[in-house]
C-alpha atoms as a PDB file:
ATOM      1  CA  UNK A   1     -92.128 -42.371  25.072  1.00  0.00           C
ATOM      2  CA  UNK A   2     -88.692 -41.649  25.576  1.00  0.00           C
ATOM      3  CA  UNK A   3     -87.170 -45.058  26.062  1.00  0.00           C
ATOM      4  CA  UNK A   4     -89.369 -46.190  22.910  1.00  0.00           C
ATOM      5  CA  UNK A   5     -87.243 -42.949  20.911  1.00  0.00           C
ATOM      6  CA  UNK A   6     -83.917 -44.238  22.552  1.00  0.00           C
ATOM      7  CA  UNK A   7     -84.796 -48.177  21.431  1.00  0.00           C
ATOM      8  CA  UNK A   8     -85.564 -47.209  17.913  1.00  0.00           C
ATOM      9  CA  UNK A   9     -82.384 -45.194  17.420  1.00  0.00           C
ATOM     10  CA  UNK A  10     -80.160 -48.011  18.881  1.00  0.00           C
ATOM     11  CA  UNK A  11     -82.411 -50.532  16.694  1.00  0.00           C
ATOM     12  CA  UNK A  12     -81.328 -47.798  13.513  1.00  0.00           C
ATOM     13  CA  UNK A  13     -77.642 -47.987  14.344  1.00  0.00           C
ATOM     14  CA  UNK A  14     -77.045 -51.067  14.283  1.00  0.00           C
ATOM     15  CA  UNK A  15     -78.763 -52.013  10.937  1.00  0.00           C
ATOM     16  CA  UNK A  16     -76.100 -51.943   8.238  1.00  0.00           C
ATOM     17  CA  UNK A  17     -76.187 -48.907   5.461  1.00  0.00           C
ATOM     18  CA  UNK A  18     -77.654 -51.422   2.511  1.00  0.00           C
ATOM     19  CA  UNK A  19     -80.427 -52.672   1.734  1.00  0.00           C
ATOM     20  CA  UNK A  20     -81.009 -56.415   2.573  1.00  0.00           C
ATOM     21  CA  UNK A  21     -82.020 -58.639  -0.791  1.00  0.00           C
ATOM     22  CA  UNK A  22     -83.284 -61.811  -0.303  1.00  0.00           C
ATOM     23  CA  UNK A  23     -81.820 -64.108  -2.830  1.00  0.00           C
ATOM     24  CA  UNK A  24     -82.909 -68.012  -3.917  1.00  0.00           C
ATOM     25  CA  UNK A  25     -80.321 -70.150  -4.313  1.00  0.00           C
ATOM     26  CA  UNK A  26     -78.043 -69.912  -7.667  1.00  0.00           C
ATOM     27  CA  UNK A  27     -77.712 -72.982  -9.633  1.00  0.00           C
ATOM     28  CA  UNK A  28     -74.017 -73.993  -9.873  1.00  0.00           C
ATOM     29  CA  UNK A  29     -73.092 -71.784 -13.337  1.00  0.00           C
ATOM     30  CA  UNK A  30     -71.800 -73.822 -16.362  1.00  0.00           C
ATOM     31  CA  UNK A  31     -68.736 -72.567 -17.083  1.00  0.00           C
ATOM     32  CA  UNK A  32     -66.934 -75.614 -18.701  1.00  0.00           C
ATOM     33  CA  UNK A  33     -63.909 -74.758 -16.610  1.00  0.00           C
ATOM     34  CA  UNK A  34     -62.488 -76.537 -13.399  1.00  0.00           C
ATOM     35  CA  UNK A  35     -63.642 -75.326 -10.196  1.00  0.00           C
ATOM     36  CA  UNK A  36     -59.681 -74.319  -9.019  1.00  0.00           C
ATOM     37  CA  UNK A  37     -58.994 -70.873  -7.778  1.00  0.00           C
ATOM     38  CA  UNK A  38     -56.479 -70.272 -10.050  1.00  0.00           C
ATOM     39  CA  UNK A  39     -55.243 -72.016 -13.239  1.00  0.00           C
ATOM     40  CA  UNK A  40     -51.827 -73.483 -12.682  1.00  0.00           C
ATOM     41  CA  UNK A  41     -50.043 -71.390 -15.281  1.00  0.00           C
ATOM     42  CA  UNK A  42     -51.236 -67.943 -13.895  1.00  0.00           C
ATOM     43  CA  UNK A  43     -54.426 -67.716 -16.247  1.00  0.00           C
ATOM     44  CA  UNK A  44     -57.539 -66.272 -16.124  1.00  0.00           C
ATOM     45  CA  UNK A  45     -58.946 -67.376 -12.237  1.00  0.00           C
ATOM     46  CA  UNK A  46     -61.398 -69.634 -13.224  1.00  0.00           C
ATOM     47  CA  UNK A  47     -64.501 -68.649 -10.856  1.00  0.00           C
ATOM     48  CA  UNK A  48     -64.883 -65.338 -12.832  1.00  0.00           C
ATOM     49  CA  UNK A  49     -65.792 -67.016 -16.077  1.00  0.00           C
ATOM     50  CA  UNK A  50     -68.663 -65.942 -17.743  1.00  0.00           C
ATOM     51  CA  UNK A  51     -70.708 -64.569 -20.927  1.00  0.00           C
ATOM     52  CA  UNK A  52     -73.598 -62.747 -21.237  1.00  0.00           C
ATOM     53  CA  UNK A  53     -74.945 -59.307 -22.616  1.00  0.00           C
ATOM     54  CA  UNK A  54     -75.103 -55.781 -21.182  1.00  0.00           C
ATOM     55  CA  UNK A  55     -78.642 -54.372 -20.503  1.00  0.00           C
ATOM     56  CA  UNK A  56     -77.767 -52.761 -23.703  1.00  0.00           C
ATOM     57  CA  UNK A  57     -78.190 -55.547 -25.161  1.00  0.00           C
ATOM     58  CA  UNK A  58     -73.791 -55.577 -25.940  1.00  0.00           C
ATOM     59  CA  UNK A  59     -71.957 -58.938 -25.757  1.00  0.00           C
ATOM     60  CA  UNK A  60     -69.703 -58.656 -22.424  1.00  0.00           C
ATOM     61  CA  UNK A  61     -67.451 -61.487 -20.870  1.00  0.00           C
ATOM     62  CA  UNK A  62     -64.322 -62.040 -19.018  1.00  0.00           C
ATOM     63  CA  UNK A  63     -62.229 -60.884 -21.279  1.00  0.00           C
ATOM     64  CA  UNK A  64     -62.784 -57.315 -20.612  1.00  0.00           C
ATOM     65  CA  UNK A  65     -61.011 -57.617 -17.594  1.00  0.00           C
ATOM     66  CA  UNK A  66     -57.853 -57.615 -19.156  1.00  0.00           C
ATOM     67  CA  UNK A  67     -57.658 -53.897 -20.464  1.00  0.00           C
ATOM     68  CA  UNK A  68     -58.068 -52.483 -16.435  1.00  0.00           C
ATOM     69  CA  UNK A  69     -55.424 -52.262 -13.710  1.00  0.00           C
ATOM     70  CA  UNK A  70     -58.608 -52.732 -10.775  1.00  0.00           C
ATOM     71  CA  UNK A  71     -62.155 -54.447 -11.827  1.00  0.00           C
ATOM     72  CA  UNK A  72     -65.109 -53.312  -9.524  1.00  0.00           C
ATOM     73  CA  UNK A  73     -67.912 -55.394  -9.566  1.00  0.00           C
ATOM     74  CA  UNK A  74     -70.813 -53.545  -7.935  1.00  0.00           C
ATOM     75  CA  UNK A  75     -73.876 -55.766  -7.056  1.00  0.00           C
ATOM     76  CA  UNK A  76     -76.904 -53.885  -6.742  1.00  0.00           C
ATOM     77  CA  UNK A  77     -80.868 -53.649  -7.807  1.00  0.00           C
ATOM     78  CA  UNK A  78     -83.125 -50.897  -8.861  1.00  0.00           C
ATOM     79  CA  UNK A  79     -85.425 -50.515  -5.624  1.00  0.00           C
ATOM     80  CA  UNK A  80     -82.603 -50.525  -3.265  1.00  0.00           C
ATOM     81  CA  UNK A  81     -82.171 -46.351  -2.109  1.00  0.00           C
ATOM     82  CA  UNK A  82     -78.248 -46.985  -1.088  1.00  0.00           C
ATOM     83  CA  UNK A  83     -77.796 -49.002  -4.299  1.00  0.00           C
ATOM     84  CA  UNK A  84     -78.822 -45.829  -6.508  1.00  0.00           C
ATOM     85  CA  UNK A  85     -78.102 -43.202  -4.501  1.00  0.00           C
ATOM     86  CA  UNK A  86     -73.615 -44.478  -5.111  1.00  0.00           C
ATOM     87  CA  UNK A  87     -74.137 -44.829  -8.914  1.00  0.00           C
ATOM     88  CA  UNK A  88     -73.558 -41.319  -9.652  1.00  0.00           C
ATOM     89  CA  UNK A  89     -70.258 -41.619  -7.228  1.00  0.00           C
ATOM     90  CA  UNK A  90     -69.288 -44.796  -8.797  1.00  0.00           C
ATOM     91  CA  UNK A  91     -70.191 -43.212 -12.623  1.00  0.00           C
ATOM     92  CA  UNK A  92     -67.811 -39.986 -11.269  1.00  0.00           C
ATOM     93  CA  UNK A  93     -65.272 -42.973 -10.199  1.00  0.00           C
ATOM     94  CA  UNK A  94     -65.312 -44.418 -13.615  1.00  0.00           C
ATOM     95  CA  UNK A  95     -64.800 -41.084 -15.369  1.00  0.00           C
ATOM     96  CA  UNK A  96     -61.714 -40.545 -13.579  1.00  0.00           C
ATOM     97  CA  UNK A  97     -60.156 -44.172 -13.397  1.00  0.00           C
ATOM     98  CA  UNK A  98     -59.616 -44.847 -17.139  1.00  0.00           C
ATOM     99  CA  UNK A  99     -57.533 -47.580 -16.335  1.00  0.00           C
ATOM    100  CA  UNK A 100     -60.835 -49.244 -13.486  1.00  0.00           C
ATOM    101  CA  UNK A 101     -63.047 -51.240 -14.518  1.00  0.00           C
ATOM    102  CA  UNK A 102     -66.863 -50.760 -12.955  1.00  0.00           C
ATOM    103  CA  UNK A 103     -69.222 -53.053 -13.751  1.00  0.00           C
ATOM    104  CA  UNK A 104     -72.604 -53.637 -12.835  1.00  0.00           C
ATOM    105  CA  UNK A 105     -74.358 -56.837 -11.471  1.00  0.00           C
ATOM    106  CA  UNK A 106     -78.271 -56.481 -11.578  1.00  0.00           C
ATOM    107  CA  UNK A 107     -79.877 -58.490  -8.710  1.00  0.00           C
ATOM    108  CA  UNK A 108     -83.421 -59.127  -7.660  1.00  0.00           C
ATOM    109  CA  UNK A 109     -85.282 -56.641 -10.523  1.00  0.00           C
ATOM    110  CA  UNK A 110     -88.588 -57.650 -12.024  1.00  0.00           C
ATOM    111  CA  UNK A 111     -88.199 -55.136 -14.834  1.00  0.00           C
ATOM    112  CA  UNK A 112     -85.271 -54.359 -17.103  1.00  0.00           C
ATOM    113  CA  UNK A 113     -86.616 -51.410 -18.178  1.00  0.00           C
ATOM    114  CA  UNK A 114     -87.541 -49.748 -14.913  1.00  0.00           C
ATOM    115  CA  UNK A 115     -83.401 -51.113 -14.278  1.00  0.00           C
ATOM    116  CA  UNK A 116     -82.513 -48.797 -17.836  1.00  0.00           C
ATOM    117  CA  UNK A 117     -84.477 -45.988 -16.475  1.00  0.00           C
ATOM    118  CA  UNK A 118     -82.479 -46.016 -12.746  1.00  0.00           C
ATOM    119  CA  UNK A 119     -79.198 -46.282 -15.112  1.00  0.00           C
ATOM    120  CA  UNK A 120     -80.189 -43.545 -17.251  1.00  0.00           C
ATOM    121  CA  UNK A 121     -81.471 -41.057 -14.490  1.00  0.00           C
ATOM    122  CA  UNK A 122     -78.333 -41.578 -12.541  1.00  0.00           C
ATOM    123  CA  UNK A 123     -76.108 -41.219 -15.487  1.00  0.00           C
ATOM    124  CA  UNK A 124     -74.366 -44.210 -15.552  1.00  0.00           C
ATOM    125  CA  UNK A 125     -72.241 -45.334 -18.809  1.00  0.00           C
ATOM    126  CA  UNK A 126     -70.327 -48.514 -17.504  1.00  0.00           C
ATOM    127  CA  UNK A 127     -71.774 -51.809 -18.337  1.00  0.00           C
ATOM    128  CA  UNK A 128     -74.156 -53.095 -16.265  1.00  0.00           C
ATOM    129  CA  UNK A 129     -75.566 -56.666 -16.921  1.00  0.00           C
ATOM    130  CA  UNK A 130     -77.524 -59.412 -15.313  1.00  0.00           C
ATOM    131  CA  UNK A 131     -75.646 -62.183 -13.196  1.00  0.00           C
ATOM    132  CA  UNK A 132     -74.135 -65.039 -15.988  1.00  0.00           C
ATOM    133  CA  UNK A 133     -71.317 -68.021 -15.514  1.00  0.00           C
ATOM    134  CA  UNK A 134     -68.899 -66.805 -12.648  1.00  0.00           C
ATOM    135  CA  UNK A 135     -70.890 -63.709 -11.644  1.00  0.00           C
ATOM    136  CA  UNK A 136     -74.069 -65.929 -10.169  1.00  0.00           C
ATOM    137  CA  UNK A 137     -72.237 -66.899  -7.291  1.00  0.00           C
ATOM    138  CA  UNK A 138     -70.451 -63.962  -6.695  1.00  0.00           C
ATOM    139  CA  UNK A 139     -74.011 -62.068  -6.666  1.00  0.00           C
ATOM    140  CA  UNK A 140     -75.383 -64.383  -4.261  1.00  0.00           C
ATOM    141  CA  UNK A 141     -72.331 -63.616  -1.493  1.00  0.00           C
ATOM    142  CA  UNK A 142     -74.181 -61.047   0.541  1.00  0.00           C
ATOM    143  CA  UNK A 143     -77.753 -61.174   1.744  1.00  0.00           C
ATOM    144  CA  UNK A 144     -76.944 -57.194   1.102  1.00  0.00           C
ATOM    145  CA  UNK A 145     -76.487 -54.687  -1.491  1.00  0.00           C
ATOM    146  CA  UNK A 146     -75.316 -53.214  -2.900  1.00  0.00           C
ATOM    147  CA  UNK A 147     -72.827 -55.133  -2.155  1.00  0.00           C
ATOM    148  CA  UNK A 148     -68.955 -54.629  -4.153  1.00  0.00           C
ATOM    149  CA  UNK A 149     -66.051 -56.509  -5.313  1.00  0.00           C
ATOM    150  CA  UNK A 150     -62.831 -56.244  -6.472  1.00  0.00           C
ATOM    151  CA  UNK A 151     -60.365 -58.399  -8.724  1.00  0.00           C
ATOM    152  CA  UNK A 152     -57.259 -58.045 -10.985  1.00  0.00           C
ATOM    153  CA  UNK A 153     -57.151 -58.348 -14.559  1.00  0.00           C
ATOM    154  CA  UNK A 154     -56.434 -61.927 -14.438  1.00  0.00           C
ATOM    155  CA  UNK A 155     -59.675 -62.352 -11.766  1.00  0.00           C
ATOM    156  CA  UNK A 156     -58.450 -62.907  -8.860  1.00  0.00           C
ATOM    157  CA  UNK A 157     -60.119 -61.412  -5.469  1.00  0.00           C
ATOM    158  CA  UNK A 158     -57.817 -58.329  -4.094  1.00  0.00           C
ATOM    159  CA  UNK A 159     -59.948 -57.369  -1.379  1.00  0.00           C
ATOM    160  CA  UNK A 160     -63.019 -58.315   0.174  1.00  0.00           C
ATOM    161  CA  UNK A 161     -66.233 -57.196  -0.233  1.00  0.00           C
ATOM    162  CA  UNK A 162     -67.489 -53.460   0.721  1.00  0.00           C
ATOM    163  CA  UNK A 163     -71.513 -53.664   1.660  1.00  0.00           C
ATOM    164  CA  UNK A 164     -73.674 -50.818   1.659  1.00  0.00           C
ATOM    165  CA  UNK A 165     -73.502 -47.331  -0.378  1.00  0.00           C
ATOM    166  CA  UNK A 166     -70.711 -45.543  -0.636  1.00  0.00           C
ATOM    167  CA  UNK A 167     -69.439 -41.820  -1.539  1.00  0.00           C
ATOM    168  CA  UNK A 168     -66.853 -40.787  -3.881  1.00  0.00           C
ATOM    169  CA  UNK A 169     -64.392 -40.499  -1.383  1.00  0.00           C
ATOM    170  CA  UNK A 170     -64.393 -43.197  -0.039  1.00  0.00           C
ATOM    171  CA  UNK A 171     -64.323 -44.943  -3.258  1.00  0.00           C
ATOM    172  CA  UNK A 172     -61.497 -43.046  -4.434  1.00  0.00           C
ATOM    173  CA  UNK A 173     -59.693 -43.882  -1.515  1.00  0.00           C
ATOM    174  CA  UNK A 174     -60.615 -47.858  -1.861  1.00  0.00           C
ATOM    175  CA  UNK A 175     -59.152 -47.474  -6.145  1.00  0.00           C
ATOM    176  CA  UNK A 176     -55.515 -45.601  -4.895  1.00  0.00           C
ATOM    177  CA  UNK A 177     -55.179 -47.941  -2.324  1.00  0.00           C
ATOM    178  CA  UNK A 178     -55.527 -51.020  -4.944  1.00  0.00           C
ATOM    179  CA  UNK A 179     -54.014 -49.660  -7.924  1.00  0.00           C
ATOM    180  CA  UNK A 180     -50.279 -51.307  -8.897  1.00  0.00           C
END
C-alpha cells in the first residue's frame, strides 16, 4: 500500500500545473500578409495579424496592441481548474498595469455562454475572444493551458511562453521584469 502512495505522489509531481487540451490541427489563418517575422520597415510583426470580435460581441484586432507597453495573451478554456482559478490574478494584474495589455484566447469550449458565465463569476473585464487570423496558431502552441504569451506593441514575441496557472505574484513579477 505504501509503495502504491509513494508511486502516485511521484506520478503527481511530475505532471505539469495545467490542464492538458487536446487541440485539432488549425488551418493556416488568412491573413493577407507575408508569412515574415517581421516587416522590413519595423511594422506591425506580421504573425499577430488578426480580426475578430470579443465574446461581447466588440470588434477587436491588432491594432489594440499599440496603446500597451506589454501585451499578454492568455490561452485558456472554461473547464480547465488552473485556467480559472489565475483569472481573478490576471483581472487584479490588469487593474494595476494600465499601460498591459491582457487578453484572452478561448480554446476548446463547446459553449460561449457557459465561457461568459466563467468570465463573469471570476470578474474579469479584459477582452477575451475566440482564436482569429494570427491568434490560431499561437493557440495551438501548447498541448497545455492555460498556456501565456507575451509581445510588444508592434507584436513581436518578448518572452516565451509561461504554462500552467499562475498567482499574482508571480505575474507581477513576469510584467516589471518586461516593462521598458
Amino acid at each position: 500500500m505504501r509503495r502504491i502512495l509513494i508511486l502516485g505522489l511521484c506520478f503527481l509531481l511530475i505532471l505539469p500545473f495545467g490542464c492538458t487540451a487536446k487541440k485539432e490541427p488549425a488551418a493556416p489563418a488568412e491573413t493577407g500578409a507575408p508569412a515574415e517575422q517581421t516587416a522590413p520597415n519595423g511594422a506591425f510583426n506580421t504573425e499577430m495579424i488578426f480580426s475578430g470580435t470579443t465574446l461581447d460581441g466588440d470588434p477587436i484586432d491588432q491594432t489594440i496592441f499599440e496603446s500597451y507597453d506589454l501585451i499578454i495573451v492568455n490561452c485558456w478554456a472554461e473547464w480547465c481548474g488552473p485556467c480559472v482559478a489565475e483569472m481573478p490574478e490576471l483581472e487584479k494584474l490588469h487593474q494595476n498595469y494600465p499601460n498591459v495589455l491582457i487578453l484572452g484566447v478561448l480554446i476548446g469550449t463547446n459553449s460561449i455562454e457557459a465561457a461568459k458565465a466563467t468570465l463573469s463569476d471570476c470578474g474579469v473585464t479584459y477582452p477575451t475572444l475566440e482564436p482569429a487570423g494570427g491568434l490560431v496558431e499561437l493557440s495551438m502552441r501548447s498541448m497545455y493551458i492555460p498556456a501565456t504569451y507575451f509581445f510588444d506593441k508592434n507584436g513581436d514575441e518578448i518572452r516565451g511562453e509561461v504554462v500552467g496557472g499562475q498567482n499574482y505574484d508571480q505575474w507581477k513579477e513576469i510584467v516589471e521584469d518586461l516593462l521598458p
